[in-house]
N, C-alpha and C. Protein backbone atom coordinates (compact mmCIF):
# COMPACT_ATOMS: atom_id res chain seq x y z
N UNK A 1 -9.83 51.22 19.19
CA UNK A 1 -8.65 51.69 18.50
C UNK A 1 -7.95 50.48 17.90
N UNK A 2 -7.44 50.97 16.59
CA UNK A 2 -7.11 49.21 15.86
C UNK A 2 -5.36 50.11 15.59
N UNK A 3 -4.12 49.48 15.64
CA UNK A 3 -2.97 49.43 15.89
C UNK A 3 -2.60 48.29 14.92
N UNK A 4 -1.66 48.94 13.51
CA UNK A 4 -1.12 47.79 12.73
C UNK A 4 0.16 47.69 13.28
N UNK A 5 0.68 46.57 13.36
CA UNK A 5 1.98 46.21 14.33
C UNK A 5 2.88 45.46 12.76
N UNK A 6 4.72 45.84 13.01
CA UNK A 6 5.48 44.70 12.12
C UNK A 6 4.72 42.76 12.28
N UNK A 7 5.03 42.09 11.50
CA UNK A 7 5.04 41.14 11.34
C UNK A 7 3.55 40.57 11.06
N UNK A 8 2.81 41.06 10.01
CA UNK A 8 1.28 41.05 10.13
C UNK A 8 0.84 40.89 11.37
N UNK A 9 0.79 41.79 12.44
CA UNK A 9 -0.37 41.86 13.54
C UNK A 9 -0.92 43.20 13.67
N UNK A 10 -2.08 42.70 14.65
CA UNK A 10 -2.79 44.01 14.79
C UNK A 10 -3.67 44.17 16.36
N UNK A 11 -3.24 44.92 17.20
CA UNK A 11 -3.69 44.92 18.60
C UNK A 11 -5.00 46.26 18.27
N UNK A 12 -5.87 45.70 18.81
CA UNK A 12 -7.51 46.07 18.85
C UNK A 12 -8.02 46.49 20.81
N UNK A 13 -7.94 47.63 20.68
CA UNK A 13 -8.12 48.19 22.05
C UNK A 13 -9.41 48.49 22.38
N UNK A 14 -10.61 47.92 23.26
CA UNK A 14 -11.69 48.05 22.90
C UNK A 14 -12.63 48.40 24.51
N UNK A 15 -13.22 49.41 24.52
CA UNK A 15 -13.96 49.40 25.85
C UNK A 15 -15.72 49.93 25.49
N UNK A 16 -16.36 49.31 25.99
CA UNK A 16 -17.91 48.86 25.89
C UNK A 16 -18.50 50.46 26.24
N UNK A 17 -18.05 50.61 27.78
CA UNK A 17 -18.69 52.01 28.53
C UNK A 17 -17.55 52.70 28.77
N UNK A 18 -18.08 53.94 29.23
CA UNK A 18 -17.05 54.47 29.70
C UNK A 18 -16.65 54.11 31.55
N UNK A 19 -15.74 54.54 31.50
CA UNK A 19 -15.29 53.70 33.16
C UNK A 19 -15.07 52.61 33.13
N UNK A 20 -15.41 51.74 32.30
CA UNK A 20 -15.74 50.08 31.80
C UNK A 20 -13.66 49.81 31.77
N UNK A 21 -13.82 48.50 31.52
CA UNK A 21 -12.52 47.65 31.07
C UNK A 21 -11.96 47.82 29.51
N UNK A 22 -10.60 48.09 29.68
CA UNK A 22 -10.52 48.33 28.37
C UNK A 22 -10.06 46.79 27.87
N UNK A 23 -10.81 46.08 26.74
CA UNK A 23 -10.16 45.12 26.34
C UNK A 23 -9.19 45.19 25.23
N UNK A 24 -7.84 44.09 25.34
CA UNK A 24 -6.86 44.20 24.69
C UNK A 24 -6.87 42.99 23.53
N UNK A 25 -7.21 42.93 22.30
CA UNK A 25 -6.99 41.89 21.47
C UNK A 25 -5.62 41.65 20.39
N UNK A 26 -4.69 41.09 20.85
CA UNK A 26 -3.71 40.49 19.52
C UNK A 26 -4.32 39.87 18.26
N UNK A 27 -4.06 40.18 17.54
CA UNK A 27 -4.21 39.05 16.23
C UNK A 27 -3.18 39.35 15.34
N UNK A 28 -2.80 37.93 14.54
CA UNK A 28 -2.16 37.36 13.70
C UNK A 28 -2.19 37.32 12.29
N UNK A 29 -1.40 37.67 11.53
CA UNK A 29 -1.90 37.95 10.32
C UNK A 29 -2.55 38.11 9.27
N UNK A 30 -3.10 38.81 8.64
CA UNK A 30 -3.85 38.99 7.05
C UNK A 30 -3.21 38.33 5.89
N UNK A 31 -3.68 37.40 5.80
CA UNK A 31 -2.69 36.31 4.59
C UNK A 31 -3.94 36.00 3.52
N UNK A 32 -5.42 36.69 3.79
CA UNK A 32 -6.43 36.32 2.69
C UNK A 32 -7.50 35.54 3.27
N UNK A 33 -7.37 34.66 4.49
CA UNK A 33 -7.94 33.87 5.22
C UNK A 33 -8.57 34.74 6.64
N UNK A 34 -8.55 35.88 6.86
CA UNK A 34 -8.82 36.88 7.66
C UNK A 34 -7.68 36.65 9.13
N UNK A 35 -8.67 37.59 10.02
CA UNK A 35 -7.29 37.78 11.14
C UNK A 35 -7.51 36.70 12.30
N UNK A 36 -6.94 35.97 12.68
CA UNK A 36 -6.97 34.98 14.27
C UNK A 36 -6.27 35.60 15.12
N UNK A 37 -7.34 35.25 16.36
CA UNK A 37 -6.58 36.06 17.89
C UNK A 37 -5.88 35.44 18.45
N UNK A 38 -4.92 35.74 18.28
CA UNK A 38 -3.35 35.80 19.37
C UNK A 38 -3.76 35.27 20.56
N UNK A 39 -4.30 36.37 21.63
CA UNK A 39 -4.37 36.28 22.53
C UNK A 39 -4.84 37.65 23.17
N UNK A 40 -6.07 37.73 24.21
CA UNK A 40 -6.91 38.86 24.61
C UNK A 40 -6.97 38.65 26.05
N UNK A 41 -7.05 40.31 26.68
CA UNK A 41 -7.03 39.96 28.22
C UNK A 41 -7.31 41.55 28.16
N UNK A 42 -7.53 41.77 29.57
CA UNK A 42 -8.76 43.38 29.95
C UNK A 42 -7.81 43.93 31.00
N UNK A 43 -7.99 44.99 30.98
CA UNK A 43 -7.19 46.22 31.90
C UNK A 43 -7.99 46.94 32.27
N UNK A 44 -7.70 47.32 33.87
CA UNK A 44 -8.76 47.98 34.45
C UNK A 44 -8.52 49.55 34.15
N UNK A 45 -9.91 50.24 34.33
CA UNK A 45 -9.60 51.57 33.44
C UNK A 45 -8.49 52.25 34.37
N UNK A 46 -8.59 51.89 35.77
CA UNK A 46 -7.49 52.92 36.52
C UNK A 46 -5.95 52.65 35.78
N UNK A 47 -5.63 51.27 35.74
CA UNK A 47 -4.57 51.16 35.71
C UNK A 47 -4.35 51.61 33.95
N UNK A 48 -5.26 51.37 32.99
CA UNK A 48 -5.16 52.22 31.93
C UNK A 48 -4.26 53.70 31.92
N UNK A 49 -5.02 54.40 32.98
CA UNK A 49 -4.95 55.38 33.07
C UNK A 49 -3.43 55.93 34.25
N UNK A 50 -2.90 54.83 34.93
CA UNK A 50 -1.53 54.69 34.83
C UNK A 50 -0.25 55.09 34.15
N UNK A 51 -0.72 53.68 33.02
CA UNK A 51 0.24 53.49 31.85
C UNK A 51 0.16 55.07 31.35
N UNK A 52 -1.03 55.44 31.04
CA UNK A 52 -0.89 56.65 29.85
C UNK A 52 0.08 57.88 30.88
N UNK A 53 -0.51 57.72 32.61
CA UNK A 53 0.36 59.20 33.08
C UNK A 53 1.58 58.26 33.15
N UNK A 54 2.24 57.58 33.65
CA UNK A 54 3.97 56.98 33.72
C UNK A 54 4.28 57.33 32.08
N UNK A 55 3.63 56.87 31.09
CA UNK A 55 4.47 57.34 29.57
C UNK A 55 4.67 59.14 29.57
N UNK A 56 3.56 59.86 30.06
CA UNK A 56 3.45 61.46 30.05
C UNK A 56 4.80 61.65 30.72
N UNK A 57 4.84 61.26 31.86
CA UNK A 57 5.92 61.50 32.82
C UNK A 57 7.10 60.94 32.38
N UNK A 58 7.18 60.14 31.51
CA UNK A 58 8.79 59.68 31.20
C UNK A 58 8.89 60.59 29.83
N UNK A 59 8.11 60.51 29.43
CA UNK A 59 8.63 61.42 28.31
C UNK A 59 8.93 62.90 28.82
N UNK A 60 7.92 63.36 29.24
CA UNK A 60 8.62 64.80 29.66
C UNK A 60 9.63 65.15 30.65
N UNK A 61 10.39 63.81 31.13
CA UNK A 61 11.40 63.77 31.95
C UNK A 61 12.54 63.77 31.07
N UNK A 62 12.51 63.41 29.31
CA UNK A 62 13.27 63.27 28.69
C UNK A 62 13.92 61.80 28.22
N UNK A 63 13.41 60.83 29.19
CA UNK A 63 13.13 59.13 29.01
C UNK A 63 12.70 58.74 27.51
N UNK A 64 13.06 59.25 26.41
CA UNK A 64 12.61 59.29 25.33
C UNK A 64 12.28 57.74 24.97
N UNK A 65 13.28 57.01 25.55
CA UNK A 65 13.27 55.58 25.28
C UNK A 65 12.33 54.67 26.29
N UNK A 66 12.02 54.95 26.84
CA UNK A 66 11.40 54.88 27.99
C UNK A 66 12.34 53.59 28.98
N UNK A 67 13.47 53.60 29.48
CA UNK A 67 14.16 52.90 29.54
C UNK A 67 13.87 52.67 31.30
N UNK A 68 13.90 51.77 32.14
CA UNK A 68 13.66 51.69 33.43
C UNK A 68 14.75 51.61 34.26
């Protein structure tokens, strides 16, 4: 999954298998010279799968902002 972000970036969400690690890539702007990585690091699929139920659950709690 490729994610265009403000300030020319673009986070690249990437997993090999399924069950596998999802890897996370930053990169830095499109200026003509192509994109350089920020900075990349891997999430385990459970805790993937965390993040996505805590966002389900704050949103349908009405946490629109997701504020802590």
């Amino acid at each position: 999954m490729e994610f265009m972000l403000e300030k020319g970036k673009k986070l690249v969400l990437e997993q090999e298998r399924p069950n596998g690690l999802v890897t996370v890539t930053s990169f830095l702007g499109s200026d003509g010279t192509g994109w350089k990585c920020e900075k990349q690091y891997a999430i385990a699929p459970w805790d993937f799968i965390t993040m996505i139920n805590w966002y389900k659950a704050q949103s349908q709690s009405g946490n629109i902002t997701l504020a802590f």
